[in-house]
N, C-alpha and C. Protein backbone atom coordinates (compact mmCIF):
# COMPACT_ATOMS: atom_id res chain seq x y z
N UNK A 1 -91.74 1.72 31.93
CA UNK A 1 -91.70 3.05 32.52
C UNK A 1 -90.27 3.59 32.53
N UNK A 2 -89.09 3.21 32.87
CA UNK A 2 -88.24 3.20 32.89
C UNK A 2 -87.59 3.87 31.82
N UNK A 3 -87.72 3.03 30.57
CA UNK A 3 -87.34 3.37 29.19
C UNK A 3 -88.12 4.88 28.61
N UNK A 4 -89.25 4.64 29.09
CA UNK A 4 -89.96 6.33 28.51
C UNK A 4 -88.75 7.20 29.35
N UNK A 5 -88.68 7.00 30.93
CA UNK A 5 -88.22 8.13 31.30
C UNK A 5 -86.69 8.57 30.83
N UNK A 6 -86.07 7.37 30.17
CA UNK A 6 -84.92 7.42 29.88
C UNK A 6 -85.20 7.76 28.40
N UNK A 7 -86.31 7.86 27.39
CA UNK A 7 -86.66 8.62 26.62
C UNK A 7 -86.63 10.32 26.64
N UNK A 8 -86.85 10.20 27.11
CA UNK A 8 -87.74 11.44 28.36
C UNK A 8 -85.95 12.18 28.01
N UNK A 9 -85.31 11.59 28.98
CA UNK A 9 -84.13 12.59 29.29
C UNK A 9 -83.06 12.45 28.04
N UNK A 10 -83.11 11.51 27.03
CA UNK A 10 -82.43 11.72 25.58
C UNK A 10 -83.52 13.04 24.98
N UNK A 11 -84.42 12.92 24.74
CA UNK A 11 -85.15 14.49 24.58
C UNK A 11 -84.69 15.47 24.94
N UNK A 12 -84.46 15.33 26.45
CA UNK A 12 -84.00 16.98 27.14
C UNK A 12 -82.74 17.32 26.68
N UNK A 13 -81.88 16.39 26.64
CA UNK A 13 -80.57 16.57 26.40
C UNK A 13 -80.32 17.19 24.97
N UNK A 14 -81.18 15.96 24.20
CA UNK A 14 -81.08 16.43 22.24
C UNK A 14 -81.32 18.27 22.27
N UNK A 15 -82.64 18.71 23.11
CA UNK A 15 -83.13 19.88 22.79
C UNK A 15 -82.51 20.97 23.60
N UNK A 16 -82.28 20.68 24.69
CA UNK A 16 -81.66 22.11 25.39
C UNK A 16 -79.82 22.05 25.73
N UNK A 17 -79.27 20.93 25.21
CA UNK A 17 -77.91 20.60 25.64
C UNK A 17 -77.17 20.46 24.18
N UNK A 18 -77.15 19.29 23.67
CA UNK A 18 -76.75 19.33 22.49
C UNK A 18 -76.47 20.19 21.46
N UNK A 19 -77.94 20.84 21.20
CA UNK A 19 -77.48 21.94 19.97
C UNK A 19 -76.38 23.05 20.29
N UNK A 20 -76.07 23.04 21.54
CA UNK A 20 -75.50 24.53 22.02
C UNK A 20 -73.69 23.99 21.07
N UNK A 21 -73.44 23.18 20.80
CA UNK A 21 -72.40 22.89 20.19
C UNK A 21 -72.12 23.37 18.72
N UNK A 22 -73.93 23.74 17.76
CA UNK A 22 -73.70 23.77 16.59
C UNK A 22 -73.83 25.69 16.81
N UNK A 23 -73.76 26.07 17.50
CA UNK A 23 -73.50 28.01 17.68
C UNK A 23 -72.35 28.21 16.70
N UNK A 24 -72.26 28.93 16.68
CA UNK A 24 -70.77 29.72 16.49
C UNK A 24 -69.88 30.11 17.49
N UNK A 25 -68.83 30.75 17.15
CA UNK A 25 -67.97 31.08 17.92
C UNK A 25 -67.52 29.87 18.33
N UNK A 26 -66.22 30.57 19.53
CA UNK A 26 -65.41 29.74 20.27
C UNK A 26 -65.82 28.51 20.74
N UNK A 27 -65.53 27.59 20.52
CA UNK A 27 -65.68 26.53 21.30
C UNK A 27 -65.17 26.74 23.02
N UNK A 28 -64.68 27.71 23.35
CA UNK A 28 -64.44 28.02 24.90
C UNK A 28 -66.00 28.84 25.14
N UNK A 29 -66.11 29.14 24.40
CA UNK A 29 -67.62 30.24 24.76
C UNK A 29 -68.94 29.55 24.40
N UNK A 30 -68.76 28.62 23.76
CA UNK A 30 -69.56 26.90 24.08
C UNK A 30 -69.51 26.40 25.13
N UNK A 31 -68.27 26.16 26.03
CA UNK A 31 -68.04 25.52 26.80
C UNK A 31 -68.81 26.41 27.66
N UNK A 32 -68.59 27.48 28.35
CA UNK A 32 -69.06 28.72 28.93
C UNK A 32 -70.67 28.58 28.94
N UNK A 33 -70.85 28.56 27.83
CA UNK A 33 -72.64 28.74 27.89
C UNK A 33 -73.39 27.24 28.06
N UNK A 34 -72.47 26.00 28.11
CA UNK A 34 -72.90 24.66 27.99
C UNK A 34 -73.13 24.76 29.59
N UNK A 35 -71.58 24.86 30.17
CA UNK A 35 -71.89 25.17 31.96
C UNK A 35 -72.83 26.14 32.62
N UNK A 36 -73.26 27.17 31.93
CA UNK A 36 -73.99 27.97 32.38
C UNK A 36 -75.54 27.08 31.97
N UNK A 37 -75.80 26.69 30.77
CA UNK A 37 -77.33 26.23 30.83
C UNK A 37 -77.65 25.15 31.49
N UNK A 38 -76.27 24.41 31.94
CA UNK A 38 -76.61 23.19 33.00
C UNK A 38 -76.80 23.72 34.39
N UNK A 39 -76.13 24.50 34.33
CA UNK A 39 -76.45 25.45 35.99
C UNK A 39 -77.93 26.09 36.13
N UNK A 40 -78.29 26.76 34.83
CA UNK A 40 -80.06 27.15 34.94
C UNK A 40 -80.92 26.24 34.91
N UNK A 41 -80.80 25.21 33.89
CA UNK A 41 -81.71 23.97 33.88
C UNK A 41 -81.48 23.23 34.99
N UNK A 42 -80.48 23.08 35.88
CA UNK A 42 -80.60 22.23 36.93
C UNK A 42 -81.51 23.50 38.32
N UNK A 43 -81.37 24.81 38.10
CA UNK A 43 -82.36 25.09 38.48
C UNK A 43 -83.61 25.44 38.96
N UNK A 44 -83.87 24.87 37.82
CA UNK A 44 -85.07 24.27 37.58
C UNK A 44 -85.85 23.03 37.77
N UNK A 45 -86.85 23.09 39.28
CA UNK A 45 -87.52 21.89 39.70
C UNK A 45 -87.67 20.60 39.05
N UNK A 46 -88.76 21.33 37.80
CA UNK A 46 -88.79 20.41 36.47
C UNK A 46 -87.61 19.75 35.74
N UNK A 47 -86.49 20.11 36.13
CA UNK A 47 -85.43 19.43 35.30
C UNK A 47 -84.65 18.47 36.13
N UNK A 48 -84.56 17.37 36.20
CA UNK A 48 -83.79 16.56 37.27
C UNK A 48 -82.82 15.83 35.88
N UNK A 49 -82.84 15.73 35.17
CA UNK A 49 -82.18 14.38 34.02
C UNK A 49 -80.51 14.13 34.65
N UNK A 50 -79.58 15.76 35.14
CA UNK A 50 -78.30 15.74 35.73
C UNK A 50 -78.41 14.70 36.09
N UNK A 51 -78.78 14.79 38.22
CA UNK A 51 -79.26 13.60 38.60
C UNK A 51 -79.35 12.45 38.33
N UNK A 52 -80.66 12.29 37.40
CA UNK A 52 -80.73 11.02 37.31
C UNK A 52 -79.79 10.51 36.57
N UNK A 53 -79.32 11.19 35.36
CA UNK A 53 -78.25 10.53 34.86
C UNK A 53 -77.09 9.94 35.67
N UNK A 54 -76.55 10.99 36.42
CA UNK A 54 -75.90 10.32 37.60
C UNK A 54 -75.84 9.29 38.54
N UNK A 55 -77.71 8.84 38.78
CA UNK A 55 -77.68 7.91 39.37
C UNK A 55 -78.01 6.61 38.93
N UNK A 56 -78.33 7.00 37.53
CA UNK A 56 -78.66 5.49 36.97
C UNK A 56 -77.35 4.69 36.44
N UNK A 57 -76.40 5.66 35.92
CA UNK A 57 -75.41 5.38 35.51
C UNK A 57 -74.32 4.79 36.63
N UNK A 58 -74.28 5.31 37.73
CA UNK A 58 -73.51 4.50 38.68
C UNK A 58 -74.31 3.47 39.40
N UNK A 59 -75.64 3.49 39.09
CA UNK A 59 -75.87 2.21 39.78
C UNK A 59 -76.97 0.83 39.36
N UNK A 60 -76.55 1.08 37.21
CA UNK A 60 -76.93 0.33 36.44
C UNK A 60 -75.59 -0.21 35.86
N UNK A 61 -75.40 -1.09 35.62
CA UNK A 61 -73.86 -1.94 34.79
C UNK A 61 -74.41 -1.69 33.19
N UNK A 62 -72.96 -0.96 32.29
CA UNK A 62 -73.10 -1.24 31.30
C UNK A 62 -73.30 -2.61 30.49
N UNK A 63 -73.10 -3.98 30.97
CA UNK A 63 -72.81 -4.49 30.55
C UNK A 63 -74.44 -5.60 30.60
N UNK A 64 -75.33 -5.06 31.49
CA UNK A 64 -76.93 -4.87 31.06
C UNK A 64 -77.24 -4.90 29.82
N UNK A 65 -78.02 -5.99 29.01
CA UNK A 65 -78.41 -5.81 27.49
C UNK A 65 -79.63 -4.97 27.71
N UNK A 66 -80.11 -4.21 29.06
CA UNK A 66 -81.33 -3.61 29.25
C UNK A 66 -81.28 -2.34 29.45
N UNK A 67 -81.68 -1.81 30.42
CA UNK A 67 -82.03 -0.66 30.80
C UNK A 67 -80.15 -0.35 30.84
N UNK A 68 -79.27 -0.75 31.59
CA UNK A 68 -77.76 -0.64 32.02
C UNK A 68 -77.39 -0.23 30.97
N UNK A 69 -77.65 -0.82 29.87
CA UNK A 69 -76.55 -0.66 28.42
C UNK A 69 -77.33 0.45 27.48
N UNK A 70 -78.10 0.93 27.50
CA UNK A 70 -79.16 1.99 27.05
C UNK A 70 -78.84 3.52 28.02
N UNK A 71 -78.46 3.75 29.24
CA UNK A 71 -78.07 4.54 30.01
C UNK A 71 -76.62 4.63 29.46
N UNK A 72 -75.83 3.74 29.72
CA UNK A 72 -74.48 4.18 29.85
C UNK A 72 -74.07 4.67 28.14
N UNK A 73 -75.12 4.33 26.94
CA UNK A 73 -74.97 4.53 25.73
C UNK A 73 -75.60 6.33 25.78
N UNK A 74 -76.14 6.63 26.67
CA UNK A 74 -76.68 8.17 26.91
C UNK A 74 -74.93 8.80 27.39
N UNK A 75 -74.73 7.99 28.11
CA UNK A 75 -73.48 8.78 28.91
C UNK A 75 -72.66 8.66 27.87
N UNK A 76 -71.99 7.72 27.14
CA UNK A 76 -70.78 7.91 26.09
C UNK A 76 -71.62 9.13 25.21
N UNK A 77 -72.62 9.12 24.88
CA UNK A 77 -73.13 10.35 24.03
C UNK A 77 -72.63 11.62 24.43
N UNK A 78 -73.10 12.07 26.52
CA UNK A 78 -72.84 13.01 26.61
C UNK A 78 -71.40 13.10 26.76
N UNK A 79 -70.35 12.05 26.94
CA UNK A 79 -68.54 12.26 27.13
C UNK A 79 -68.54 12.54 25.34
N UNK A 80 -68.96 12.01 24.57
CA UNK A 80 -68.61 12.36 22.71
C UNK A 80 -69.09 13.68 22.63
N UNK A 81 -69.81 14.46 23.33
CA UNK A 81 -70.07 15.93 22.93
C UNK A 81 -69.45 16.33 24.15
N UNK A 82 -69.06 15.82 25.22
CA UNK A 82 -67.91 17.03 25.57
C UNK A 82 -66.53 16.83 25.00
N UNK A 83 -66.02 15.82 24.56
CA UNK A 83 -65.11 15.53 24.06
C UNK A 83 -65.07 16.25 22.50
N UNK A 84 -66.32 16.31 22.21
CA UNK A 84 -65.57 17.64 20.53
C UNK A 84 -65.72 18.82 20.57
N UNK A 85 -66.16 19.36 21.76
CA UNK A 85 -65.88 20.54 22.37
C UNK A 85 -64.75 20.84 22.59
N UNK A 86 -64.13 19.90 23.85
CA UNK A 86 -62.92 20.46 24.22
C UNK A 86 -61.86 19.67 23.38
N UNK A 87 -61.89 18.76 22.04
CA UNK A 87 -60.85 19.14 21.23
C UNK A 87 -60.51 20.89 20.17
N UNK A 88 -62.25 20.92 20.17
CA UNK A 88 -61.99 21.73 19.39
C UNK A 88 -61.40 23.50 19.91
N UNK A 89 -61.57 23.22 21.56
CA UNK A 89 -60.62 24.52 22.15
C UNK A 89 -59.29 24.07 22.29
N UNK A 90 -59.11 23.05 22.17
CA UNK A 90 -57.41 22.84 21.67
C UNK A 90 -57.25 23.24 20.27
N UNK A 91 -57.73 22.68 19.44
CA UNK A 91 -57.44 23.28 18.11
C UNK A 91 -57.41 24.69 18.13
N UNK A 92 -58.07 25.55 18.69
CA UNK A 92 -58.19 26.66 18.93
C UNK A 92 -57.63 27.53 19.73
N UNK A 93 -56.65 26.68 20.73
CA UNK A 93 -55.65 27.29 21.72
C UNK A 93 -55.80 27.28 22.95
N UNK A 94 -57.41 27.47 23.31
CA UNK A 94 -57.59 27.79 24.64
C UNK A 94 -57.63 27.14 25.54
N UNK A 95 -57.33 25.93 25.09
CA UNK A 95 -57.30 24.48 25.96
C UNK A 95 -55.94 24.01 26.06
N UNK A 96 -55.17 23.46 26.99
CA UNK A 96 -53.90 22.44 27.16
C UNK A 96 -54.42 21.79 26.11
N UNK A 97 -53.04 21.76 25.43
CA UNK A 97 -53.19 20.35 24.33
C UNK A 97 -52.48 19.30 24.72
N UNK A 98 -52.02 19.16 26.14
CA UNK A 98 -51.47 18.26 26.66
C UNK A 98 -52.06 17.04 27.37
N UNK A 99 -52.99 17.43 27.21
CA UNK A 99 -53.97 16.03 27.87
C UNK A 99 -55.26 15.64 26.90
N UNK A 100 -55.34 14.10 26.95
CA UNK A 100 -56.32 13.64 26.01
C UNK A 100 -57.56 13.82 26.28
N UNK A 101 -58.10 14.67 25.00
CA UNK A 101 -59.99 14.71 25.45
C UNK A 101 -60.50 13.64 25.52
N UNK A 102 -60.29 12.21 25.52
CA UNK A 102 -61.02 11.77 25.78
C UNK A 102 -60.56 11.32 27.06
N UNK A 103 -59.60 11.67 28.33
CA UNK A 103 -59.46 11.40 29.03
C UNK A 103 -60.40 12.81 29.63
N UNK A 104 -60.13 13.83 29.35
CA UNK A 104 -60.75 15.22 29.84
C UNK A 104 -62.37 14.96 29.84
N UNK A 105 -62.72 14.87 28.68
CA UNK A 105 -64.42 14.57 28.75
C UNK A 105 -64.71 13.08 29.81
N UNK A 106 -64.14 12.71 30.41
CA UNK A 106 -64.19 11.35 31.12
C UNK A 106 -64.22 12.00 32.61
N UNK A 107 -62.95 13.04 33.22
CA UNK A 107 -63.25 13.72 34.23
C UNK A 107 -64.76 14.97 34.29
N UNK A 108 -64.87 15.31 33.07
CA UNK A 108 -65.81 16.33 32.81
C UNK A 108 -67.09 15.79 33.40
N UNK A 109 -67.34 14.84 32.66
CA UNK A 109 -68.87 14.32 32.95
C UNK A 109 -69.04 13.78 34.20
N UNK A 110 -67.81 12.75 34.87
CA UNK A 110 -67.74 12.52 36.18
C UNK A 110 -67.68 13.46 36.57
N UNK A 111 -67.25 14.77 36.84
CA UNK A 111 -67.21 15.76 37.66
C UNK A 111 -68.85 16.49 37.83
N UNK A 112 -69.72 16.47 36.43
CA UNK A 112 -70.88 16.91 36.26
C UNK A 112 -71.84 15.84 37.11
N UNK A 113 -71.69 14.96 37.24
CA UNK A 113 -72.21 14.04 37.34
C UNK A 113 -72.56 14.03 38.76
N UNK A 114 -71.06 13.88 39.96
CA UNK A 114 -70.85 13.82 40.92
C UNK A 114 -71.59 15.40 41.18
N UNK A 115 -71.37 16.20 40.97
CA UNK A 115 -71.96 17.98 41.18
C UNK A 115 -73.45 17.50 41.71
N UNK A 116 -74.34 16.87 40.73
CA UNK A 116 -75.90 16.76 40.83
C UNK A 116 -76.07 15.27 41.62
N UNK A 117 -75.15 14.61 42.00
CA UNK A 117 -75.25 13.42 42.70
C UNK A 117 -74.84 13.75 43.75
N UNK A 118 -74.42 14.04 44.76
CA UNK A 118 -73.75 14.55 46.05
C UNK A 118 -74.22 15.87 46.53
N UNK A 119 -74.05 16.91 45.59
CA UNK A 119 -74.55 18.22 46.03
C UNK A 119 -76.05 18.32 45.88
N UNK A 120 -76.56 19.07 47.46
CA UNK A 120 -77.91 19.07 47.59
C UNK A 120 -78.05 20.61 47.57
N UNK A 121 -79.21 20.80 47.51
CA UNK A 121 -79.92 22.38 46.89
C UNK A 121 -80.00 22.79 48.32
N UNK A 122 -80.64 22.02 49.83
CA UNK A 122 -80.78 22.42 50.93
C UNK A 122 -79.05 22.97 51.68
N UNK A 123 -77.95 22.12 50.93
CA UNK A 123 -76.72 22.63 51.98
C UNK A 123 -76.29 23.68 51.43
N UNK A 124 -76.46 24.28 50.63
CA UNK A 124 -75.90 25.58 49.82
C UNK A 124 -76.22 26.37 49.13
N UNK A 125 -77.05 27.28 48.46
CA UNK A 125 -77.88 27.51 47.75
C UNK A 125 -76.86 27.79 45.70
N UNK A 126 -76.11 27.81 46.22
CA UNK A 126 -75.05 28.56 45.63
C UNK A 126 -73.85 27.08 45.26
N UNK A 127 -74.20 25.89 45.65
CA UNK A 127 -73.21 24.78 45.69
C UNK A 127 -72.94 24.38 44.55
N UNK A 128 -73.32 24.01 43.73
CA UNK A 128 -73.50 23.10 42.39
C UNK A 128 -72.82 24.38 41.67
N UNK A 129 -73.75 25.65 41.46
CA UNK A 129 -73.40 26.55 40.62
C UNK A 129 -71.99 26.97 40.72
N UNK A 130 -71.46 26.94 42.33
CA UNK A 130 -70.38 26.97 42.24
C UNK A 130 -69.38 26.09 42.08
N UNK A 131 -69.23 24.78 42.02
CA UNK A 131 -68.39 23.64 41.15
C UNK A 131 -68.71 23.66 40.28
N UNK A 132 -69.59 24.27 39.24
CA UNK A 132 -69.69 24.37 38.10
C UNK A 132 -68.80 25.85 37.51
N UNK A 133 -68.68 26.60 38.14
CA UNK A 133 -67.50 27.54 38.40
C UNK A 133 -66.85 27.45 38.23
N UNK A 134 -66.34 26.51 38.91
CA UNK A 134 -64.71 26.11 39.62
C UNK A 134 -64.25 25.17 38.41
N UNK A 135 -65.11 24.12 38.11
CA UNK A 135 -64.23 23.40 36.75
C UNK A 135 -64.03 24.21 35.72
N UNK A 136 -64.99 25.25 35.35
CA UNK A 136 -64.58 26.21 34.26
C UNK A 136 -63.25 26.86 34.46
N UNK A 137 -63.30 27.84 35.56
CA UNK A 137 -61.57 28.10 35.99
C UNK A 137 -60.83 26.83 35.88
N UNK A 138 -60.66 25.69 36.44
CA UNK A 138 -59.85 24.93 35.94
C UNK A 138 -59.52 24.28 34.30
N UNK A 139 -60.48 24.87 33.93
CA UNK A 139 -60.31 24.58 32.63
C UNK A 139 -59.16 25.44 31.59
N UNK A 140 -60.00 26.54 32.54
CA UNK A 140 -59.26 28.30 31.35
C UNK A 140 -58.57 28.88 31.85
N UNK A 141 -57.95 28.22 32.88
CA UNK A 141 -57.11 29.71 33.81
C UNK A 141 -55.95 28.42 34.37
């Protein structure tokens, strides 16, 4: 059961997260619409994968030949697509080129992560969407 559901959420990710990378334009206006469809899909009742990603990943060990090492191989997936994102808004300017994406996509996803793991829908209505905000300004401004 486990593995379907962790099927389950490599699906969601492949189909409504992933492709947003092969668009055009800016890779800042990728970034832009990547934070914005995680903010609508988390939204959305039906969509928990944030979450769970969050919680399986902090409280499965990569080092699991099972379920642990199959999760945390989801998570380097999603740090490798934020990480050629935000090289490619350095290449492009709009990013500090002073700090390593793969240190950046490492705070990114922890930061995404922690957003849908800690923040609840009952204390704020407006919470998540707004740290999802707030790292964008820290990103571009």
């Amino acid at each position: 059961l486990a593995f379907t559901i962790l099927d389950e959420m490599k699906q969601a990710y492949a189909s409504r997260i992933y492709p947003l990378i092969e668009t055009e334009g800016r890779a800042r206006d990728q970034i832009e619409r990547v934070l914005q469809t995680i903010t609508e899909l988390n939204a959305d009742p039906n969509w928990h994968y944030c979450k769970l990603m969050a919680i399986l990943s902090t409280e499965l060990d990569p080092g699991d030949n099972g379920m642990g090492a199959a999760v945390h191989r989801m998570r380097g997936q999603w740090r490798q697509f934020w990480q050629a994102l935000l090289q490619r808004a350095q290449e492009q300017g709009d990013l500090r080129s002073d700090i390593a994406t793969s240190e950046l996509s490492f705070l990114i996803t922890s930061a995404i992560c922690g957003v849908y793991l800690t923040g609840r829908k009952e204390d704020e209505p407006n919470e998540r969407q707004n740290a999802l905000s707030t790292l964008r300004k820290l990103l571009f401004t």
